[in-house]
Protein backbone atom coordinates (compact mmCIF):
# COMPACT_ATOMS: atom_id res chain seq x y z
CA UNK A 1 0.00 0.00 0.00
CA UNK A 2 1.71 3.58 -1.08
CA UNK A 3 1.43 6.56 0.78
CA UNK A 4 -0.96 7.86 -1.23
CA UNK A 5 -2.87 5.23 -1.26
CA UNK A 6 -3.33 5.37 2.50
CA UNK A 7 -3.72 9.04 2.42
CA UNK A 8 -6.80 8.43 0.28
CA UNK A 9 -8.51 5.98 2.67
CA UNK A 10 -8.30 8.25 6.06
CA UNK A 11 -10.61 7.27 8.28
CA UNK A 12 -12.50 10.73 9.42
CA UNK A 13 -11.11 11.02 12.63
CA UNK A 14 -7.19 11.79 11.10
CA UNK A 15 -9.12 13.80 7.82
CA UNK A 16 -10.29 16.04 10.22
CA UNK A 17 -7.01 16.96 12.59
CA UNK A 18 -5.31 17.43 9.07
CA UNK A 19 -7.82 19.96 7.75
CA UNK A 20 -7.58 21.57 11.48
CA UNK A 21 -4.16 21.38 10.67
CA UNK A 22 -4.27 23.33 7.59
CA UNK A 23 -6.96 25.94 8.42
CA UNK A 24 -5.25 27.18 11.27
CA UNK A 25 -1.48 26.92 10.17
CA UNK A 26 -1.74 30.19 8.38
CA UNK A 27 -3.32 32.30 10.97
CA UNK A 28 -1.01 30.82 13.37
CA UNK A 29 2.20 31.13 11.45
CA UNK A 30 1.19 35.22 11.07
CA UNK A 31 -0.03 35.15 15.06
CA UNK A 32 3.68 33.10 16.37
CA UNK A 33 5.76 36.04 13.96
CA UNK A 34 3.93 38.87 15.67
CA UNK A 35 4.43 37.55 18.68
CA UNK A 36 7.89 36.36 18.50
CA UNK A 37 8.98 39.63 16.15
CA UNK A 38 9.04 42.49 19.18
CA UNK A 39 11.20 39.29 21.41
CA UNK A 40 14.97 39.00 21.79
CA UNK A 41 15.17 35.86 19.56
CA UNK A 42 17.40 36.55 16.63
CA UNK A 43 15.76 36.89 13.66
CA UNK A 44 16.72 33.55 12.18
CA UNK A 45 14.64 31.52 14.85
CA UNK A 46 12.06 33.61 14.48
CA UNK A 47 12.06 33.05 10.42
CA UNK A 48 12.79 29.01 11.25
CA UNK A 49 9.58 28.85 13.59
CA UNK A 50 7.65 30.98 10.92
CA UNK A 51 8.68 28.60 8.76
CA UNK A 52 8.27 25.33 10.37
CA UNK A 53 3.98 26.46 10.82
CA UNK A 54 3.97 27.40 7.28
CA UNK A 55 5.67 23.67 5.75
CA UNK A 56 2.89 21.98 8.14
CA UNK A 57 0.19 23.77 6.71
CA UNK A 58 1.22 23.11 3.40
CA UNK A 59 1.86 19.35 3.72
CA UNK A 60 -2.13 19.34 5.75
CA UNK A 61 -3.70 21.56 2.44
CA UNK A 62 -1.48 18.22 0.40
CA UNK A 63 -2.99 15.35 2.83
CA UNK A 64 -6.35 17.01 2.42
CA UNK A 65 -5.86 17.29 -1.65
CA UNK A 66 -4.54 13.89 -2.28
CA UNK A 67 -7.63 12.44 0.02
CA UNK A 68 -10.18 14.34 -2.13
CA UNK A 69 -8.14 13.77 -5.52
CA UNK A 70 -10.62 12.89 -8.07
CA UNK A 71 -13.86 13.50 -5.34
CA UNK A 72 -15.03 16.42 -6.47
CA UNK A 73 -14.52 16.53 -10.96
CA UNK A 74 -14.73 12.40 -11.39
CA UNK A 75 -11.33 13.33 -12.79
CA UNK A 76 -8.72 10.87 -12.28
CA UNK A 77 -11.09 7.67 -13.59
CA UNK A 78 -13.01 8.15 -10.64
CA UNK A 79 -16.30 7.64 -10.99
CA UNK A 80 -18.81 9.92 -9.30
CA UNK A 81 -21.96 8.22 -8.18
CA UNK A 82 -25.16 9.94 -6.52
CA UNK A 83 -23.23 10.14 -3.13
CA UNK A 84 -20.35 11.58 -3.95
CA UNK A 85 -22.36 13.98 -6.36
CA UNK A 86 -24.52 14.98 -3.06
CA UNK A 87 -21.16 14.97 -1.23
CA UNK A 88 -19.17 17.51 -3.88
CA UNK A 89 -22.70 20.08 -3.84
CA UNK A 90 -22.49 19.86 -0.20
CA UNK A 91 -19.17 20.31 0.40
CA UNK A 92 -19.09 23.45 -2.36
CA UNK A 93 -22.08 25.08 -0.46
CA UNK A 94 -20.24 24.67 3.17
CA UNK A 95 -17.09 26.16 1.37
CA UNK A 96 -19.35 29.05 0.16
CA UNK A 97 -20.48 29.31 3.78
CA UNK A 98 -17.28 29.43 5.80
CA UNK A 99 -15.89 31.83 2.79
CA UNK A 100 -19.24 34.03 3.78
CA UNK A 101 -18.20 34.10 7.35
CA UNK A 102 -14.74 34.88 7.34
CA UNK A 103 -15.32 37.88 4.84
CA UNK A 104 -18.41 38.67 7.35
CA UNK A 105 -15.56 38.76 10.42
CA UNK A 106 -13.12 40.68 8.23
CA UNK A 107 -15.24 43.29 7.39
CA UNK A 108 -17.10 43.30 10.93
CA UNK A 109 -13.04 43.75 12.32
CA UNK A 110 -12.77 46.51 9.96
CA UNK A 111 -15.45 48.26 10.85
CA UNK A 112 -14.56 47.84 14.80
CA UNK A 113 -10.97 49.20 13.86
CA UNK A 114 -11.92 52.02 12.25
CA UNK A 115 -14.73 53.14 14.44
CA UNK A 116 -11.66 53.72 16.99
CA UNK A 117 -10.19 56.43 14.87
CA UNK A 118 -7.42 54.71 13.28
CA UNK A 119 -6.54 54.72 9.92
CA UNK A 120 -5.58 51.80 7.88
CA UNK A 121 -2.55 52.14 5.49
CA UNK A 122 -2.29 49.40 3.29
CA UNK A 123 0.99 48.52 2.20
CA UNK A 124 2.86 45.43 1.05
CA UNK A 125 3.35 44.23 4.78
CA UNK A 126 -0.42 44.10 5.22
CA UNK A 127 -1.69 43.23 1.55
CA UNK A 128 0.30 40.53 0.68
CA UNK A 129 -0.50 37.96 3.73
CA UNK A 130 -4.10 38.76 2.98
CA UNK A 131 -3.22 38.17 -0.63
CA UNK A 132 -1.67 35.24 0.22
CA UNK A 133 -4.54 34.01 2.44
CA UNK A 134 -7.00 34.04 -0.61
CA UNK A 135 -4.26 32.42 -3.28
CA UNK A 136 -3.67 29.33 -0.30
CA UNK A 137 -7.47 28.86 1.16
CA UNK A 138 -10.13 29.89 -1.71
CA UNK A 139 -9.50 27.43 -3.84
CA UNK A 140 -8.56 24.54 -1.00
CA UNK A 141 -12.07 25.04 1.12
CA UNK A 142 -14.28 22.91 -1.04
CA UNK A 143 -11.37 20.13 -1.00
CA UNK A 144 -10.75 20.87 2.61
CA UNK A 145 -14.92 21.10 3.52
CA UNK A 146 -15.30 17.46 1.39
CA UNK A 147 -12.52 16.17 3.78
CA UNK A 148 -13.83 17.31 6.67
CA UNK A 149 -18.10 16.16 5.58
CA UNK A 150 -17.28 12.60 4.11
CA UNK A 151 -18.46 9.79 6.67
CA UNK A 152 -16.49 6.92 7.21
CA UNK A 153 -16.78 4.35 3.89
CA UNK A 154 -18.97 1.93 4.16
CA UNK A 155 -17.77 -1.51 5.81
CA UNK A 156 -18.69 -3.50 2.52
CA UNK A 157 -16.61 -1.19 0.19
């Protein structure tokens, strides 16, 4: 049995810490450098720890694309049948909703931040993590949301 082979059969339990894993590995990695930027580390730990966060989320967003390889297009000569059709709509429309939501919180943060009187100045330091936050999770919730919805396989399959 390869790797990937066993990476495709997950049982949900494992699916799920992985796609924990790879939703919260960005937000982290940008929460431990703010935290650990104003500290007495030298720079270089601080970049390795950085680091470190942002190679685990990126081999949890691989787990969680090699599990739902195929799931959602019937690419792959997988064949889609009515359950994995209901499971691909579903898992598009609970993308769609956790997309909704965190653009709700941005905006509602926004609006809290500025209602203090501050200003925001947008500049390469703030844009691109946000850029890179839509280029890594947009297109990885609806394989991330099947991953996280798909029951355990049957015991006969």
């Amino acid at each position: 049995m390869t790797a990937v082979h066993r990476l495709e059969s997950l049982p949900r339990a494992p699916r799920r810490a992985w796609v924990l894993a790879a939703l919260v590995g960005y937000p982290a990695a940008y929460g431990t450098l703010a935290a650990l930027k104003g500290t007495t580390l030298p720079a270089g730990w601080v970049l390795t720890v950085f680091l470190m966060i942002i190679a685990g989320t990126v081999g949890a967003l691989w787990v969680s694309y090699v599990y739902a390889r195929g799931r959602l297009d019937g690419r792959r000569g997988v064949h889609l049948d009515e359950r994995d059709r209901h499971l691909t709509v579903r898992s598009y429309a609970l993308a769609h909703r956790v997309l909704a939501t965190a653009l709700l919180a941005a905006v509602i943060v926004v609006q809290l931040y500025l209602t203090t009187g501050q200003v925001i100045t947008v500049d390469a330091a703030t844009f691109l993590p946000v850029l890179m936050w839509v280029v890594l999770y947009v297109p990885a919730l609806t394989v991330l949301m099947l991953a996280w919805i798909e029951p355990e396989p049957p015991a006969d399959a």
